[in-house]
PDB file of N, CA and C in Angstrom:
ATOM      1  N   UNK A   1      12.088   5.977 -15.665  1.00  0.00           N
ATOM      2  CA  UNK A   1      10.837   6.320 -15.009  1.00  0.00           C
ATOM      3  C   UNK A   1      10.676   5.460 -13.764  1.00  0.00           C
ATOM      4  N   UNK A   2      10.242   6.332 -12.342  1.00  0.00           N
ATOM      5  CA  UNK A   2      10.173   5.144 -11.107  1.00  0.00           C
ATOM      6  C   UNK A   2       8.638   5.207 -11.210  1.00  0.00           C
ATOM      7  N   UNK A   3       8.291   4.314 -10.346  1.00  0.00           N
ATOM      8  CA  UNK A   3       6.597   3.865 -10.948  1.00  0.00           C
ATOM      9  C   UNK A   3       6.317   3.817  -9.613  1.00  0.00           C
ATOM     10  N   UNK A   4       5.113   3.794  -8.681  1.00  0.00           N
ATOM     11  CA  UNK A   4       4.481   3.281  -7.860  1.00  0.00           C
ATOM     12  C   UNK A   4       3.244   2.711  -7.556  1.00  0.00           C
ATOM     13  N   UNK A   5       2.953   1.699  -6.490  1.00  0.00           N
ATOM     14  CA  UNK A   5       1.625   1.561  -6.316  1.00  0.00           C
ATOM     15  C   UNK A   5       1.058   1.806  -5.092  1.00  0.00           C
ATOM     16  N   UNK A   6      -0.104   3.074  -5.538  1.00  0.00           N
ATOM     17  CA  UNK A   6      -0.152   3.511  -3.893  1.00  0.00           C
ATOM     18  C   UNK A   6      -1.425   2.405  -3.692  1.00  0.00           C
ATOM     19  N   UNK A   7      -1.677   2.364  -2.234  1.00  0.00           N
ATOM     20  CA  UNK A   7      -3.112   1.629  -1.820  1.00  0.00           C
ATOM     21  C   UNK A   7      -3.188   2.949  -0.948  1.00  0.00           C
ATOM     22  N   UNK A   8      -4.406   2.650  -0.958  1.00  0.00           N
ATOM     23  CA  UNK A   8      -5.149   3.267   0.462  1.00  0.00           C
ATOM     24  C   UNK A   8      -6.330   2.858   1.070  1.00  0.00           C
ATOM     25  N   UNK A   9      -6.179   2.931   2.603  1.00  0.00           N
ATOM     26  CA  UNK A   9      -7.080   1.838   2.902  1.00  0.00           C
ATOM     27  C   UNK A   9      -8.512   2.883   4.221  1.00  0.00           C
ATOM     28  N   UNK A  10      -9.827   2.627   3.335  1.00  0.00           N
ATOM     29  CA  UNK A  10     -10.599   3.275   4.526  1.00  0.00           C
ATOM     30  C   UNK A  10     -10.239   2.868   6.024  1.00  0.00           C
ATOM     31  N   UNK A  11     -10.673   3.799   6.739  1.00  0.00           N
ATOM     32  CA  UNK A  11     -11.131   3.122   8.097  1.00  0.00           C
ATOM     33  C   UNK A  11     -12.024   1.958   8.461  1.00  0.00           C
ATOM     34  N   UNK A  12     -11.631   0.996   9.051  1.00  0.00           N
ATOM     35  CA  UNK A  12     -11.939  -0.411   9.275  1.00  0.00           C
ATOM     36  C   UNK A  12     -12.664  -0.267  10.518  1.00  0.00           C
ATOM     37  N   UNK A  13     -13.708  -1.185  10.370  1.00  0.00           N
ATOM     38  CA  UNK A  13     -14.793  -1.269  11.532  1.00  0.00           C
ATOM     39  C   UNK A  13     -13.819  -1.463  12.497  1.00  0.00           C
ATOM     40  N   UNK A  14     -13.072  -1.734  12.948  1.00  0.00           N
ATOM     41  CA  UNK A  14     -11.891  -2.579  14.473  1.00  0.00           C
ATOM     42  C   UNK A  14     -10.593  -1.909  13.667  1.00  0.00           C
ATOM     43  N   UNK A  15     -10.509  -0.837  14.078  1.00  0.00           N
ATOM     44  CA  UNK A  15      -8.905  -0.037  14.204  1.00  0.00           C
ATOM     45  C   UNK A  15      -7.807  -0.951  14.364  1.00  0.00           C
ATOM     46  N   UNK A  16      -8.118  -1.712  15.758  1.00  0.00           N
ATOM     47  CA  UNK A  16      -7.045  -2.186  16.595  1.00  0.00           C
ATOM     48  C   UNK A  16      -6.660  -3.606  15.700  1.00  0.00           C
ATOM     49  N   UNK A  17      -8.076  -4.664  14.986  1.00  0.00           N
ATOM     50  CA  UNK A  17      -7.759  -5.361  14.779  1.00  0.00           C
ATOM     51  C   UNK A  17      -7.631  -5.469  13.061  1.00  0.00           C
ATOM     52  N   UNK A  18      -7.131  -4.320  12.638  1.00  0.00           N
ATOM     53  CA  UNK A  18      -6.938  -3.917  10.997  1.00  0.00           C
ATOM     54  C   UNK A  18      -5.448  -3.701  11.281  1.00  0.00           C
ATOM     55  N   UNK A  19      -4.567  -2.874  12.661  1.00  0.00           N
ATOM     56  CA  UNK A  19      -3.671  -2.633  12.672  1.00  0.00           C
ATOM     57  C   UNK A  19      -2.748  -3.792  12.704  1.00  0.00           C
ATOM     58  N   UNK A  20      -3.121  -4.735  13.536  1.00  0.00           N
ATOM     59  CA  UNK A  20      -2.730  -5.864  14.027  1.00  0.00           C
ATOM     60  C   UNK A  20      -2.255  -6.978  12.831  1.00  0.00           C
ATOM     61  N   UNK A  21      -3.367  -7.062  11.687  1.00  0.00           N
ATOM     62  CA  UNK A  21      -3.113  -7.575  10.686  1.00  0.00           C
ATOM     63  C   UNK A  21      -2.191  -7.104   9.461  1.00  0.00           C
ATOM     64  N   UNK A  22      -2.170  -5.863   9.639  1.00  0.00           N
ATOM     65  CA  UNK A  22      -1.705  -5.254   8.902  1.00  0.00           C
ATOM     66  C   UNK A  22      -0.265  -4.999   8.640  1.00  0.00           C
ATOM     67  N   UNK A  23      -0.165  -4.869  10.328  1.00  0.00           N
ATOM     68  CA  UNK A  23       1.813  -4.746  10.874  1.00  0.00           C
ATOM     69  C   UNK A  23       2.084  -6.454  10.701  1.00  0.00           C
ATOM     70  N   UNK A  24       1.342  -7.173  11.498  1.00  0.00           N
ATOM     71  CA  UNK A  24       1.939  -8.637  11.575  1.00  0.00           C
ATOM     72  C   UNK A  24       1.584  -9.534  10.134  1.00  0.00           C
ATOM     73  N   UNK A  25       0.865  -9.315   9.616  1.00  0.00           N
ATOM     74  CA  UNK A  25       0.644 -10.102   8.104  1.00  0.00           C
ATOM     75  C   UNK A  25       0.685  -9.448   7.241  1.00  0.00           C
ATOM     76  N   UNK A  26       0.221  -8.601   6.876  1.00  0.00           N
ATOM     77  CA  UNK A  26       0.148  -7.895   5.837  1.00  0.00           C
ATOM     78  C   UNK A  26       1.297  -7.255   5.177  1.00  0.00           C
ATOM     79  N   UNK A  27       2.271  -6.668   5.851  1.00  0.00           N
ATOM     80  CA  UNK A  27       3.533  -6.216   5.786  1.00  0.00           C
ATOM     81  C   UNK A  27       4.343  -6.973   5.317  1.00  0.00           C
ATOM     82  N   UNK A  28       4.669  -7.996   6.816  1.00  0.00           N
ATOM     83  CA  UNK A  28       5.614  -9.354   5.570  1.00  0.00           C
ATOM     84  C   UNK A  28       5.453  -9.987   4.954  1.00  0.00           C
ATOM     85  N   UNK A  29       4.174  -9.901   4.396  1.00  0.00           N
ATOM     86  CA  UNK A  29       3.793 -10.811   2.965  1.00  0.00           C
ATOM     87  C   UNK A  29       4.216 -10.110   1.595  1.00  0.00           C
ATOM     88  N   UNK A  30       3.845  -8.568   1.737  1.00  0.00           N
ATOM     89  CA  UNK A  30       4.478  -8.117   1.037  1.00  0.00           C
ATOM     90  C   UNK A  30       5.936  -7.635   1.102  1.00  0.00           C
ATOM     91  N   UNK A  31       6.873  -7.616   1.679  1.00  0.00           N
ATOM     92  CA  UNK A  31       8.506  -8.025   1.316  1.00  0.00           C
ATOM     93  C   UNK A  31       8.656  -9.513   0.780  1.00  0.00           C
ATOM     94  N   UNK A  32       7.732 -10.314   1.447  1.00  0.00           N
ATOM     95  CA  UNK A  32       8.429 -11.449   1.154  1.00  0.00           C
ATOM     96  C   UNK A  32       7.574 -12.133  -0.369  1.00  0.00           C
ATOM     97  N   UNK A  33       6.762 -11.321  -1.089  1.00  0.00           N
ATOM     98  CA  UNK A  33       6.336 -11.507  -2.428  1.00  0.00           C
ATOM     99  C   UNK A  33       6.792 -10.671  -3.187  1.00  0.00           C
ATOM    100  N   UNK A  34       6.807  -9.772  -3.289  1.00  0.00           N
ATOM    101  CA  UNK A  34       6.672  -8.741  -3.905  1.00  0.00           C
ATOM    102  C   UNK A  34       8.556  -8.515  -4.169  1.00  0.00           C
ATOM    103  N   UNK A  35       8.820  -9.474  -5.003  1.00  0.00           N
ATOM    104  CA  UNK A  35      10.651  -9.173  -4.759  1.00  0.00           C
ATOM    105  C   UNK A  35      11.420  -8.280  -5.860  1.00  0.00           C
ATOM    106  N   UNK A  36      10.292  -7.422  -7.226  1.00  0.00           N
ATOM    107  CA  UNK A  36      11.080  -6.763  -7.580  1.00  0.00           C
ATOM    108  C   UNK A  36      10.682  -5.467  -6.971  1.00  0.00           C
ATOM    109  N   UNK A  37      10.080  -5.197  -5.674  1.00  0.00           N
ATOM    110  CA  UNK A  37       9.770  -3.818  -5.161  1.00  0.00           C
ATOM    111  C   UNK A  37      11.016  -3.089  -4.812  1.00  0.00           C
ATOM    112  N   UNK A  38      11.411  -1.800  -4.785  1.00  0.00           N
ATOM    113  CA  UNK A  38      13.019  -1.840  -4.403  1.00  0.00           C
ATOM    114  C   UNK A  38      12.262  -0.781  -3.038  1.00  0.00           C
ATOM    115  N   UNK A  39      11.334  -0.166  -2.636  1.00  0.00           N
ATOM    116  CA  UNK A  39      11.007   0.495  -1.598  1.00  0.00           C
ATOM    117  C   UNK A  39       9.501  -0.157  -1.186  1.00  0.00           C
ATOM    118  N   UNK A  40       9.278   0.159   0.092  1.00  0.00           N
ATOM    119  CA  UNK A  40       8.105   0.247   0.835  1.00  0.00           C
ATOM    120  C   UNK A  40       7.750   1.344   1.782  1.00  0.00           C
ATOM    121  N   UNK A  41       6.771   2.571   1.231  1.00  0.00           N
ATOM    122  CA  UNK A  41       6.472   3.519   2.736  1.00  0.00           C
ATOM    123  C   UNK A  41       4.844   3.500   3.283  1.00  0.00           C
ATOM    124  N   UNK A  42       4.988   2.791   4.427  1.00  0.00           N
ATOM    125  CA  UNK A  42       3.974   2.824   4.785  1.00  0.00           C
ATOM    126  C   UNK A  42       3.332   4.052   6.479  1.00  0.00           C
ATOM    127  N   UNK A  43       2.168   4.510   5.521  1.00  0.00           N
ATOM    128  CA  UNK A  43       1.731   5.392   6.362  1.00  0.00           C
ATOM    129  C   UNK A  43       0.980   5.585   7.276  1.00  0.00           C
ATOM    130  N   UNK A  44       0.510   5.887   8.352  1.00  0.00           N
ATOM    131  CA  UNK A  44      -0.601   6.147   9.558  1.00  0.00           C
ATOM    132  C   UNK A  44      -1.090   7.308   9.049  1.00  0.00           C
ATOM    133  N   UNK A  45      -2.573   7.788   8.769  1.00  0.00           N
ATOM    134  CA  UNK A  45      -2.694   8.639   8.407  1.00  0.00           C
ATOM    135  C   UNK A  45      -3.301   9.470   9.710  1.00  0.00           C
ATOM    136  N   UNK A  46      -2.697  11.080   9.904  1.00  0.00           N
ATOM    137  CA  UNK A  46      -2.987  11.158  11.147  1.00  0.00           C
ATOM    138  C   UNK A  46      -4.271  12.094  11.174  1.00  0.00           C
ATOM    139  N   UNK A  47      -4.435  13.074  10.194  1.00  0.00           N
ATOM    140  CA  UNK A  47      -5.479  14.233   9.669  1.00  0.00           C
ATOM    141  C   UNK A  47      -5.566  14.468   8.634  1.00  0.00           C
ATOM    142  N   UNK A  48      -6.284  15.051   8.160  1.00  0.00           N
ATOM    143  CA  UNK A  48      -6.638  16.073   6.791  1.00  0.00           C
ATOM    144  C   UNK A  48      -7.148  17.439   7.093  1.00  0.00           C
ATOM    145  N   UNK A  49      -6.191  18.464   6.539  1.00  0.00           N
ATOM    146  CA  UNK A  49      -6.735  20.106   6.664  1.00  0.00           C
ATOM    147  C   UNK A  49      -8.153  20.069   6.395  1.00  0.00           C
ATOM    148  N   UNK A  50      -9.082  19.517   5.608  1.00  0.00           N
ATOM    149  CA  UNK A  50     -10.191  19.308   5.525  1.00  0.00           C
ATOM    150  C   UNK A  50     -11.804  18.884   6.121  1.00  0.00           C
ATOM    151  N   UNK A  51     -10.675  18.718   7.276  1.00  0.00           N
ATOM    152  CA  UNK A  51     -11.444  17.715   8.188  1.00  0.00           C
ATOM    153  C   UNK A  51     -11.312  15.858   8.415  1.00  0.00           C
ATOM    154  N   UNK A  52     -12.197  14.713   8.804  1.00  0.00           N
ATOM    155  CA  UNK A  52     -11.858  13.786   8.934  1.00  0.00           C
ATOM    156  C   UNK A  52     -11.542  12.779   7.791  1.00  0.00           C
ATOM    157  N   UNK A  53      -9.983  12.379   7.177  1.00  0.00           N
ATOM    158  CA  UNK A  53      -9.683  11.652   5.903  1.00  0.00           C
ATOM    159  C   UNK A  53     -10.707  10.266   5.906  1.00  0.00           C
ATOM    160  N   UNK A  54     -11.136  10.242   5.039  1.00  0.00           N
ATOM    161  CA  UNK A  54     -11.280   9.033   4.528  1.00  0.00           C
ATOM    162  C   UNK A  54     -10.692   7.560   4.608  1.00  0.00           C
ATOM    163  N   UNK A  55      -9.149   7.753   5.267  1.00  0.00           N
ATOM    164  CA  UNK A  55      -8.285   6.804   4.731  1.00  0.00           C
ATOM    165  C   UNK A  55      -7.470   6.963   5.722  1.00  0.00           C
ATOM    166  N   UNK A  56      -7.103   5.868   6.678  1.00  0.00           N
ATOM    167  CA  UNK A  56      -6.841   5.761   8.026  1.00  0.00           C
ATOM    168  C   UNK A  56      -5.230   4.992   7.757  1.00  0.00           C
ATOM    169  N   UNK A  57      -4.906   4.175   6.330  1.00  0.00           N
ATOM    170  CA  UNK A  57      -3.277   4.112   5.878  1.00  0.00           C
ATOM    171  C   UNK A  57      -3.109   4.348   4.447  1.00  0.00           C
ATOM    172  N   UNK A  58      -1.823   4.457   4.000  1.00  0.00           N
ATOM    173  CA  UNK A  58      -1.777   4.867   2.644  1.00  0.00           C
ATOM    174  C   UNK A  58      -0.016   3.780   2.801  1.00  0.00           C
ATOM    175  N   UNK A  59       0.017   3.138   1.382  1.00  0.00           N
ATOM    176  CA  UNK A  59       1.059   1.795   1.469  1.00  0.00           C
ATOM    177  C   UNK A  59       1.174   2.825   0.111  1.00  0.00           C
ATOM    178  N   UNK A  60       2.449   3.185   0.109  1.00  0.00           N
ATOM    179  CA  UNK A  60       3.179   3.129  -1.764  1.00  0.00           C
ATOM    180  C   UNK A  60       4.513   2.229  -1.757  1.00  0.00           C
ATOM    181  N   UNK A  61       4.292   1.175  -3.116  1.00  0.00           N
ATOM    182  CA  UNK A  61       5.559   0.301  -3.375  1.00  0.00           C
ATOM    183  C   UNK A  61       5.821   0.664  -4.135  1.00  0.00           C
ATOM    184  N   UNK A  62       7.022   0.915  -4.200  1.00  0.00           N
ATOM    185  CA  UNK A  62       7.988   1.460  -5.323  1.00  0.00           C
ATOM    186  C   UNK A  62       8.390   0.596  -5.885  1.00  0.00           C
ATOM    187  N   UNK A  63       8.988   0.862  -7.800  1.00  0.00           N
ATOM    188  CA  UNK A  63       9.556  -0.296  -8.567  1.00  0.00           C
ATOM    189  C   UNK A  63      10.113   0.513  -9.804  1.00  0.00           C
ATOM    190  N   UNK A  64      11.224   0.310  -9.892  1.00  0.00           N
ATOM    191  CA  UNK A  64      12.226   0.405 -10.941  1.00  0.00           C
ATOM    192  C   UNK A  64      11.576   0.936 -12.542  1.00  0.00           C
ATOM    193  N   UNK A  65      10.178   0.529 -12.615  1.00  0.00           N
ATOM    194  CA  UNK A  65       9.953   0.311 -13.721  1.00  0.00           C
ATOM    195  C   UNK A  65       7.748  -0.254 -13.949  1.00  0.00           C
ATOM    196  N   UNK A  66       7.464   0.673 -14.641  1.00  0.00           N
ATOM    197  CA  UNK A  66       5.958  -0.687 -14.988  1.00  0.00           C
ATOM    198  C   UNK A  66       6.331  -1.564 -15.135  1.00  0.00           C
ATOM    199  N   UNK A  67       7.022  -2.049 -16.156  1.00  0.00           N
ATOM    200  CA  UNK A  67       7.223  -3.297 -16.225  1.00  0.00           C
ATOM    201  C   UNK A  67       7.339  -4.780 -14.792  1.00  0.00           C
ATOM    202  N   UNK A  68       8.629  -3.770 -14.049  1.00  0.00           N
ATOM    203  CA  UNK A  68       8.771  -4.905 -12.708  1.00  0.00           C
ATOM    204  C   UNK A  68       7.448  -4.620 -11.718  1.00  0.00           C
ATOM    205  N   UNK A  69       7.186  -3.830 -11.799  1.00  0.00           N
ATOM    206  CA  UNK A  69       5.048  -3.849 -11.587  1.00  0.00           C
ATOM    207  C   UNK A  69       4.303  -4.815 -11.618  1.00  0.00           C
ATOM    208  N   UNK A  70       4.329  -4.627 -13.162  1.00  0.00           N
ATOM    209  CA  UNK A  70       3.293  -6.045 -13.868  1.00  0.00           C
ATOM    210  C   UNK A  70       4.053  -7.286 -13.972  1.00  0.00           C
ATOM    211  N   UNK A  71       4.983  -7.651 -13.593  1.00  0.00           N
ATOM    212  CA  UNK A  71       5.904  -8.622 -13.284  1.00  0.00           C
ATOM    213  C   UNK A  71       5.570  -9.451 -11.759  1.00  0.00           C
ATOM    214  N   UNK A  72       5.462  -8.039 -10.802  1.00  0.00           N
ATOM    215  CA  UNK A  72       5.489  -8.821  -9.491  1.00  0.00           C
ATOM    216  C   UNK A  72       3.767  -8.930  -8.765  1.00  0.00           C
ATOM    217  N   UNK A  73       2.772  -8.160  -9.908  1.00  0.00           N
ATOM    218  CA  UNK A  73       1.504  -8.589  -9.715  1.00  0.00           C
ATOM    219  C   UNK A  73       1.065  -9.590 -10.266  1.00  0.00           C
ATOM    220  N   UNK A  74       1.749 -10.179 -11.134  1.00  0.00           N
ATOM    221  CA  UNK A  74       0.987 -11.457 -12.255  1.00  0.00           C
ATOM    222  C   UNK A  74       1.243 -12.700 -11.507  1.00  0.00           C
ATOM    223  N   UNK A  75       1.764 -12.771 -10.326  1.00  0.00           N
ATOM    224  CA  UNK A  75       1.848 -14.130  -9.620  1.00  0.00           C
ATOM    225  C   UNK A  75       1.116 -14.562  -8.918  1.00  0.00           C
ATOM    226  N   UNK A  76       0.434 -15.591  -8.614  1.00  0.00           N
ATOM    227  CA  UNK A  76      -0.594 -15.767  -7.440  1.00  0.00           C
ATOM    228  C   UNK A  76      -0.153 -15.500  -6.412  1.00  0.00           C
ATOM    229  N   UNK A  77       0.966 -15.614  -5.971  1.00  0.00           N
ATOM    230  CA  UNK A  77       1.612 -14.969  -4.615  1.00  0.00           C
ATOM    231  C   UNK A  77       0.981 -13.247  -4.541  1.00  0.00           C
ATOM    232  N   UNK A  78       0.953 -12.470  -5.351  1.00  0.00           N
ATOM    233  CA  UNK A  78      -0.036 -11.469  -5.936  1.00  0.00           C
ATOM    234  C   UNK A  78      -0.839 -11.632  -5.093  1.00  0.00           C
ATOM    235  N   UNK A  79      -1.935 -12.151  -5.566  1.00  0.00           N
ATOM    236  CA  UNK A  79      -3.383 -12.398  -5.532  1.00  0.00           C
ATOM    237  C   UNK A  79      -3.305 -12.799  -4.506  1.00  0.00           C
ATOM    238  N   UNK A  80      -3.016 -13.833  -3.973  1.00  0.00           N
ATOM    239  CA  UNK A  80      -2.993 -13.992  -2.758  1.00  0.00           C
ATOM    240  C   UNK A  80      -3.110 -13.311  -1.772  1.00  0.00           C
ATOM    241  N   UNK A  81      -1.999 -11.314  -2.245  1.00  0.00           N
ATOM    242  CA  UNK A  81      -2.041 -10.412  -1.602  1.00  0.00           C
ATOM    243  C   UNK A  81      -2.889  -9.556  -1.440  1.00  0.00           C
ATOM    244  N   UNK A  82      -3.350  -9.258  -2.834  1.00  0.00           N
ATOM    245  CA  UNK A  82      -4.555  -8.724  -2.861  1.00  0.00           C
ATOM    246  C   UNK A  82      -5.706  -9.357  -1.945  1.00  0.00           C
ATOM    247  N   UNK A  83      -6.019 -10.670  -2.078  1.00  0.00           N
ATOM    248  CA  UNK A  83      -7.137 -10.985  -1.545  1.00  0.00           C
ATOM    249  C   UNK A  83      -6.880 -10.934   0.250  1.00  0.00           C
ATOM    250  N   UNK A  84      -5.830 -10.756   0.222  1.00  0.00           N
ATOM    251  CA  UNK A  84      -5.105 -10.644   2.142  1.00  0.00           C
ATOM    252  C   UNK A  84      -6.046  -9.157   2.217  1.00  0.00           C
ATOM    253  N   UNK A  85      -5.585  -8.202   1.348  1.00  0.00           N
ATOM    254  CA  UNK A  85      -5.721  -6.832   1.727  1.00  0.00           C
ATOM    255  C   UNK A  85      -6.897  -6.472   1.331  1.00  0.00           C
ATOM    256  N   UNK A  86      -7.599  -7.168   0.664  1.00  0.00           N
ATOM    257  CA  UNK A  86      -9.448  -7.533   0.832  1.00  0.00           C
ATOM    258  C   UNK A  86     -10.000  -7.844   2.326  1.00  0.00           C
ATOM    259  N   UNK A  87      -9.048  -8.789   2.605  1.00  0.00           N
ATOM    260  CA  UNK A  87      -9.979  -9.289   3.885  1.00  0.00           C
ATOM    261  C   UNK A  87      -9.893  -8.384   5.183  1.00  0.00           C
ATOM    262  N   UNK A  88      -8.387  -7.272   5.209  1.00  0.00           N
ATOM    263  CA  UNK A  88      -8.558  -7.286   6.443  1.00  0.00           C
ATOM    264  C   UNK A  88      -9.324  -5.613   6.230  1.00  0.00           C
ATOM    265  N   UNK A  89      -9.633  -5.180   5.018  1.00  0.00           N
ATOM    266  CA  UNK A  89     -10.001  -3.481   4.472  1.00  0.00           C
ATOM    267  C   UNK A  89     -11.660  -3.953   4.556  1.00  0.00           C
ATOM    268  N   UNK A  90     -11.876  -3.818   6.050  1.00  0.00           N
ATOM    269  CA  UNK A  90     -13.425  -3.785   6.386  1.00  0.00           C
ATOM    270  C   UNK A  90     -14.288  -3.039   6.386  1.00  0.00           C
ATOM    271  N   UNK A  91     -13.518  -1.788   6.273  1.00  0.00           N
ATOM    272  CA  UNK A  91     -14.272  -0.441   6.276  1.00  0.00           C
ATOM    273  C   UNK A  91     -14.716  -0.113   5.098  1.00  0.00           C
ATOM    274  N   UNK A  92     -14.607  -0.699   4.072  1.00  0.00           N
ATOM    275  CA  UNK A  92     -14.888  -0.969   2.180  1.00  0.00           C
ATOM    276  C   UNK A  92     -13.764  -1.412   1.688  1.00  0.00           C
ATOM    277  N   UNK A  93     -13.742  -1.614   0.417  1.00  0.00           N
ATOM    278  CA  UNK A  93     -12.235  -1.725  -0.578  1.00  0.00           C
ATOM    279  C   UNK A  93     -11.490  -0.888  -0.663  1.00  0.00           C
ATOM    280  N   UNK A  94     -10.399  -0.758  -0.650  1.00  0.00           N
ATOM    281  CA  UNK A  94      -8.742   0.141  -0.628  1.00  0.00           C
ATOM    282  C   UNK A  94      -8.916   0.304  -1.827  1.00  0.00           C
ATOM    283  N   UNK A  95      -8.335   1.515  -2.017  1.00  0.00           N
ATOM    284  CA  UNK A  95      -8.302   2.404  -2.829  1.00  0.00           C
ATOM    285  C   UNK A  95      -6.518   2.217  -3.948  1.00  0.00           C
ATOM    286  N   UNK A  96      -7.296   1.741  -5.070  1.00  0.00           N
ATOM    287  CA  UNK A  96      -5.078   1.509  -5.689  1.00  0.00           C
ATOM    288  C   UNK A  96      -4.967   1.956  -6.673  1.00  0.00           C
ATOM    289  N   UNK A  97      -3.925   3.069  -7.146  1.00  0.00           N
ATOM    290  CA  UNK A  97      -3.239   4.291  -8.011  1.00  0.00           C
ATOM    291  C   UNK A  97      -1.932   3.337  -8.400  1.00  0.00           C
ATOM    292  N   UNK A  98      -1.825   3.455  -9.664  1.00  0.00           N
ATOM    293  CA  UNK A  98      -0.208   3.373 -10.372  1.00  0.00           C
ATOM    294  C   UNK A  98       0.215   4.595 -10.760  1.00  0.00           C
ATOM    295  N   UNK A  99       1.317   4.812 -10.271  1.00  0.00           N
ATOM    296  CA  UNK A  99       1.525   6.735 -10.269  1.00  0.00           C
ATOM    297  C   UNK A  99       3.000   6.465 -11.001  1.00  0.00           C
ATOM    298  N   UNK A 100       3.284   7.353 -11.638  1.00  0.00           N
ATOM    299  CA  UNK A 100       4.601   7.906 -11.584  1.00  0.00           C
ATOM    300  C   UNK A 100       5.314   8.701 -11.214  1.00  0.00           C
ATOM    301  N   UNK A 101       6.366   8.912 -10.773  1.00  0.00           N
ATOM    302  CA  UNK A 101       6.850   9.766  -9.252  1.00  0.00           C
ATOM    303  C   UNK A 101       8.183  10.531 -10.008  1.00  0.00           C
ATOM    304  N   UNK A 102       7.720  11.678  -9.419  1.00  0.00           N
ATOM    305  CA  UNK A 102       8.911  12.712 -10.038  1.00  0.00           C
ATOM    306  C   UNK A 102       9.179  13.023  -8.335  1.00  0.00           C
ATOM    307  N   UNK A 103      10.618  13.435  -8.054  1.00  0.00           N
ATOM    308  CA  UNK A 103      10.856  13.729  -6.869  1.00  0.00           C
ATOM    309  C   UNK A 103      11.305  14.966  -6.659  1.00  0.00           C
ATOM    310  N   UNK A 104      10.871  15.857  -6.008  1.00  0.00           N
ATOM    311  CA  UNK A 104      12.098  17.240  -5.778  1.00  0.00           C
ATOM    312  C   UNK A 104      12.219  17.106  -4.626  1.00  0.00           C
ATOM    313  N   UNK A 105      13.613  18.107  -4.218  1.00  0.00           N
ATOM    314  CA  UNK A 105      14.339  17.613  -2.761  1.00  0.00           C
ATOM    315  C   UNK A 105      14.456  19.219  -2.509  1.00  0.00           C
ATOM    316  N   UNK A 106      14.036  19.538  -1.762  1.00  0.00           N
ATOM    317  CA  UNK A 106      14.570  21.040  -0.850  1.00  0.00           C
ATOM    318  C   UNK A 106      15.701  21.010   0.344  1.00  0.00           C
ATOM    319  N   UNK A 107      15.869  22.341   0.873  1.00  0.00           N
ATOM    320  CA  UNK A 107      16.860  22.086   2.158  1.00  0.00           C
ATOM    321  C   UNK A 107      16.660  20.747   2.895  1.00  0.00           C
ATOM    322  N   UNK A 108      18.053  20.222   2.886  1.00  0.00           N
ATOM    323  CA  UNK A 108      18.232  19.050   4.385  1.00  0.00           C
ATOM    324  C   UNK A 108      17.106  19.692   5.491  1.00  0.00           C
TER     325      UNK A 108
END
C-alpha cells in the first residue's frame, strides 16, 4: 500500500510573501526532515471549474507505507514542520488528508 500526505494550503493574506517562504524554507525543511518520504509533488494551484479554489497550493508526500508516515511525523523535527507551515498559512490553517493512492496510467 503507498500512503500519502496531502496539505493544502488557503490563500495567504501576502501571495508573494507565502511563496517566498514556502519555495525558500518550507520546501527544504521538508527534504531535509522528512527522510523516509520517497516523493514530493508540489502544486500551484491555478483554477477550479467551479469557480475561485479555496486553496492557492496543494503539497502531497509520498511514503512507502503508514507506518514510515507515523515514523517521520513523531519527531520534533516534525513539529517543528508543522509549526513552520502554521506560520507561514495566513490565510487560515492548511488543510491535511492521509490518503491512500491507487494509480492508473493511460496513453504516454
Amino acid at each position: 500500500m503507498s500512503v500519502k500526505l496531502v496539505v493544502m494550503y488557503p490563500y495567504p493574506k501576502d501571495q508573494a510573501a507565502f511563496e517566498k517562504a514556502y519555495t525558500t524554507e518550507h520546501i527544504p525543511m521538508v527534504a531535509k526532515n522528512l527522510t523516509r518520504c520517497t516523493k514530493a509533488v508540489y502544486t500551484r494551484v491555478l483554477m477550479s471549474p467551479q469557480g475561485a479554489s479555496p486553496f492557492c497550493r496543494i503539497a502531497e508526500l509520498h511514503y512507502p507505507s503508514l507506518e514510515a508516515l507515523q515514523a517521520d511525523f513523531s519527531t520534533p523535527e516534525a513539529q517543528a514542520l508543522g509549526a513552520h507551515a502554521a506560520s507561514i498559512s495566513t490565510g487560515g490553517p492548511a488543510v491535511s488528508l492521509i490518503c491512500d493512492e491507487d494509480t492508473v496510467s493511460f496513453k504516454p
